[in-house]
PDB file of N, CA and C in Angstrom:
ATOM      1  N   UNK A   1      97.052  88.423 135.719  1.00  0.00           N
ATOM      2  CA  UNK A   1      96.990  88.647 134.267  1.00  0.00           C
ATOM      3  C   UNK A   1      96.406  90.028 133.983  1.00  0.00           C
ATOM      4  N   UNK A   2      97.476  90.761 133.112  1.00  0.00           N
ATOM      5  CA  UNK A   2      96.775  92.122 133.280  1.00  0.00           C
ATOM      6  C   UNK A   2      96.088  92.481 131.959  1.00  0.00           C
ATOM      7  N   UNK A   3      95.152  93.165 131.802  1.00  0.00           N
ATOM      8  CA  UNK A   3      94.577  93.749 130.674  1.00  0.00           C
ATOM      9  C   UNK A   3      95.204  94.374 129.388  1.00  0.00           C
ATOM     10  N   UNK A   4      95.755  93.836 128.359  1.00  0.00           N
ATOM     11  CA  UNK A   4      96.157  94.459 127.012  1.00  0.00           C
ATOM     12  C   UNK A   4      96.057  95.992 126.937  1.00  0.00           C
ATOM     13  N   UNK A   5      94.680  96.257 127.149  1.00  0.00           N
ATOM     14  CA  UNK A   5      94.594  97.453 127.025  1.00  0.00           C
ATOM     15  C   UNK A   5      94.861  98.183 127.874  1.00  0.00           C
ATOM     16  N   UNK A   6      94.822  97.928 129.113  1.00  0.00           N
ATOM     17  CA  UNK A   6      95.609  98.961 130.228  1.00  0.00           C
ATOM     18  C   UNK A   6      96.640  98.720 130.219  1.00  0.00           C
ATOM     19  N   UNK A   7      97.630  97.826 129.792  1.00  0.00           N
ATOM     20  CA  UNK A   7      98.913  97.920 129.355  1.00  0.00           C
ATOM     21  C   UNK A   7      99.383  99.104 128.394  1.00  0.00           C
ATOM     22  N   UNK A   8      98.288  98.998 127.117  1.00  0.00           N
ATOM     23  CA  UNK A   8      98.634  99.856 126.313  1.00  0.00           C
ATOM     24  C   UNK A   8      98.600 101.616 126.654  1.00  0.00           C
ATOM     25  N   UNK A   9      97.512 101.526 127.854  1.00  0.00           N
ATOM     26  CA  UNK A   9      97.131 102.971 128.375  1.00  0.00           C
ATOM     27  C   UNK A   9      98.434 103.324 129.138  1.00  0.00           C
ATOM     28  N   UNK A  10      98.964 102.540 130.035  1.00  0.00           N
ATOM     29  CA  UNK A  10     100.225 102.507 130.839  1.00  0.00           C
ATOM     30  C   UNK A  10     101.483 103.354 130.026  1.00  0.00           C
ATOM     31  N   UNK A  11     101.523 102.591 128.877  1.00  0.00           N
ATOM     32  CA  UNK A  11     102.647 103.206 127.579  1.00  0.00           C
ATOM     33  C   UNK A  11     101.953 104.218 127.159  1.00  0.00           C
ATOM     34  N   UNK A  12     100.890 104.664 127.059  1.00  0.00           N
ATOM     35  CA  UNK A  12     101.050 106.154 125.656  1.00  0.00           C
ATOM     36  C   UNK A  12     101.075 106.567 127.049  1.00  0.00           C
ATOM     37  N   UNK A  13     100.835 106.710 128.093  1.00  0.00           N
ATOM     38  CA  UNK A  13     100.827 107.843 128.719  1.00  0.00           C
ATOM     39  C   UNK A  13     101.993 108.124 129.479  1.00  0.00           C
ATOM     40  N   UNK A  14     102.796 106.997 129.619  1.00  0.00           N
ATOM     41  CA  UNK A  14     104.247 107.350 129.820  1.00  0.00           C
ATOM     42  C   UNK A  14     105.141 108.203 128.751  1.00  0.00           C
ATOM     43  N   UNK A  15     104.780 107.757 127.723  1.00  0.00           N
ATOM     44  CA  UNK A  15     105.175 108.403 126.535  1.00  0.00           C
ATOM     45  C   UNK A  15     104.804 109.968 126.075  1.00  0.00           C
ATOM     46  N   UNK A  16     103.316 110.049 126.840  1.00  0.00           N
ATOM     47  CA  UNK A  16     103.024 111.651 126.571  1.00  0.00           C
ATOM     48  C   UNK A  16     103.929 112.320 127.900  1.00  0.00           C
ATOM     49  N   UNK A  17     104.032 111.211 128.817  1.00  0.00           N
ATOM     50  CA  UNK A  17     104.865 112.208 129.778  1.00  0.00           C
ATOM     51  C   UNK A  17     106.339 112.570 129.149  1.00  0.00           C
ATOM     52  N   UNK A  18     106.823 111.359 128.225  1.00  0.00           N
ATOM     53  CA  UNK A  18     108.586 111.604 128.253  1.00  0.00           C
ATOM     54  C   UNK A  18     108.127 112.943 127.144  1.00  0.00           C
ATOM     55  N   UNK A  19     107.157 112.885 125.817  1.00  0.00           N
ATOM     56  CA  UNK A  19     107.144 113.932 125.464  1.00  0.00           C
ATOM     57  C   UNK A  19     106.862 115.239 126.037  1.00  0.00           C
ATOM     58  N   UNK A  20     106.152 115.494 127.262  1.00  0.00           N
ATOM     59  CA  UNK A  20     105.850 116.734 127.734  1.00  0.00           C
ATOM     60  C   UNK A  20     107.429 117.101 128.670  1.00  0.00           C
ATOM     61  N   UNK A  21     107.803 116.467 129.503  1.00  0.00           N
ATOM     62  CA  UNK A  21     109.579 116.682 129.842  1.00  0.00           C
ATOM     63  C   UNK A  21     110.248 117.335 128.414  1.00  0.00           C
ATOM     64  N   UNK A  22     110.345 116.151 127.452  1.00  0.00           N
ATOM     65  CA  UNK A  22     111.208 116.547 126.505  1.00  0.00           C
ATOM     66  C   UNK A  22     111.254 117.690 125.686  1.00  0.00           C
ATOM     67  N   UNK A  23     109.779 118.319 125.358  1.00  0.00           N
ATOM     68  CA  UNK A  23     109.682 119.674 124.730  1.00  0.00           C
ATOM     69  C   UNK A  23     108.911 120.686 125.784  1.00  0.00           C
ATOM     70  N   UNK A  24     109.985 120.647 127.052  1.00  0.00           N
ATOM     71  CA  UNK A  24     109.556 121.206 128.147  1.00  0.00           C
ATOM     72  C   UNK A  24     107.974 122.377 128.546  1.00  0.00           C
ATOM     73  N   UNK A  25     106.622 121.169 128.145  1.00  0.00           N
ATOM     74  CA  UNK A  25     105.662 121.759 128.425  1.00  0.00           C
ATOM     75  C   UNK A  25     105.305 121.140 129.983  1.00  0.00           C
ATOM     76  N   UNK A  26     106.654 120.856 130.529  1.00  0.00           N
ATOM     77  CA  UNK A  26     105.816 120.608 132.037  1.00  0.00           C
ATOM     78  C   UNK A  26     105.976 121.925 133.173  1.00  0.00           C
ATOM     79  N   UNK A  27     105.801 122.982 132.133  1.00  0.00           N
ATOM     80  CA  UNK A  27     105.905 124.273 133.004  1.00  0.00           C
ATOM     81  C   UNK A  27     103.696 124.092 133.087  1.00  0.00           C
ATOM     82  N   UNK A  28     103.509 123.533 131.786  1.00  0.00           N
ATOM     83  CA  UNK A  28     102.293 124.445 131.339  1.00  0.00           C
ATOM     84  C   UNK A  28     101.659 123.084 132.748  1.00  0.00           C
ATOM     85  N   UNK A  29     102.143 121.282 133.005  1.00  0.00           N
ATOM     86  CA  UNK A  29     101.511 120.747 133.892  1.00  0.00           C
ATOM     87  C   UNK A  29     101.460 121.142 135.483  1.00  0.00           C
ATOM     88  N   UNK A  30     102.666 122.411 135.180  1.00  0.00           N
ATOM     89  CA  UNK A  30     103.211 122.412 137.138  1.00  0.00           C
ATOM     90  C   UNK A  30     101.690 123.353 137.131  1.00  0.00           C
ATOM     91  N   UNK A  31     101.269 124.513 136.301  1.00  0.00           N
ATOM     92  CA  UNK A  31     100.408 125.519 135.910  1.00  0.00           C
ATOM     93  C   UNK A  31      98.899 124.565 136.181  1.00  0.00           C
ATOM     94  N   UNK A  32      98.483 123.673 135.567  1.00  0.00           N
ATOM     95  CA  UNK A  32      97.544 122.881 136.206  1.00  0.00           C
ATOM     96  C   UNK A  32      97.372 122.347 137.570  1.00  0.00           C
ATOM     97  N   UNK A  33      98.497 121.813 137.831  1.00  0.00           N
ATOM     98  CA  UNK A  33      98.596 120.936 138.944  1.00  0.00           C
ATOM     99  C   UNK A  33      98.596 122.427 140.502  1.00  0.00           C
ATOM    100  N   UNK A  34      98.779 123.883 139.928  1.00  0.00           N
ATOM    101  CA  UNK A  34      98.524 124.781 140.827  1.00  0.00           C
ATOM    102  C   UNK A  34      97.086 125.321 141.047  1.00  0.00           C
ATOM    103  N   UNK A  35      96.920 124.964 139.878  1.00  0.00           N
ATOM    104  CA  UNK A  35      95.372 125.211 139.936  1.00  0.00           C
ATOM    105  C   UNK A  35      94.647 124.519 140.180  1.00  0.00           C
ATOM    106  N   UNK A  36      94.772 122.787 140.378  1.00  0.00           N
ATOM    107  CA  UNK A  36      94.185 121.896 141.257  1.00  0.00           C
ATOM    108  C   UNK A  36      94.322 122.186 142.534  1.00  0.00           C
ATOM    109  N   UNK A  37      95.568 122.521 142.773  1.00  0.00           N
ATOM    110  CA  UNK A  37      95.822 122.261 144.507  1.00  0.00           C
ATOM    111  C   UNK A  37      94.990 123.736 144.600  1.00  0.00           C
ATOM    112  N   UNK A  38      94.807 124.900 144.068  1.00  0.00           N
ATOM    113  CA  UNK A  38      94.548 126.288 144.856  1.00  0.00           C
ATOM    114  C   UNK A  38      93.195 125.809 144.443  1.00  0.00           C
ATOM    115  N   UNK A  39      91.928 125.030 143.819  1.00  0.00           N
ATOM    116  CA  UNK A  39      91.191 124.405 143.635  1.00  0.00           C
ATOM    117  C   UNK A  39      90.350 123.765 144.495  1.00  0.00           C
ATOM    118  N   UNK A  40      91.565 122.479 145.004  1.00  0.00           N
ATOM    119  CA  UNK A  40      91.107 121.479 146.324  1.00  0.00           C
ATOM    120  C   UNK A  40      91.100 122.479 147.784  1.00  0.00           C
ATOM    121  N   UNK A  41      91.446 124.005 147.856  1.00  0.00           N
ATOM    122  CA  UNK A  41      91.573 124.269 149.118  1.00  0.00           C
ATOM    123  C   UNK A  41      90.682 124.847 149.925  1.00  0.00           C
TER     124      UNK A  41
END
């Protein structure tokens, strides 16, 4: 039985993902996710 609310966390944040694809700001996540990895090294 899973939690309501982590259900609900599950959806907006799928949803901020289809919006960040859709008004192509996943240049600005690849830009984070480089600066984690040059970060972790």
């Amino acid at each position: 039985f899973l939690d309501v609310s982590f259900v609900v966390w599950i959806c907006v944040l799928f949803f901020f993902f289809m919006l960040l694809s859709r008004y192509h700001m996943h240049d600005l996540v690849a830009k984070l996710l480089k600066v984690q990895i040059f970060m972790s090294v």
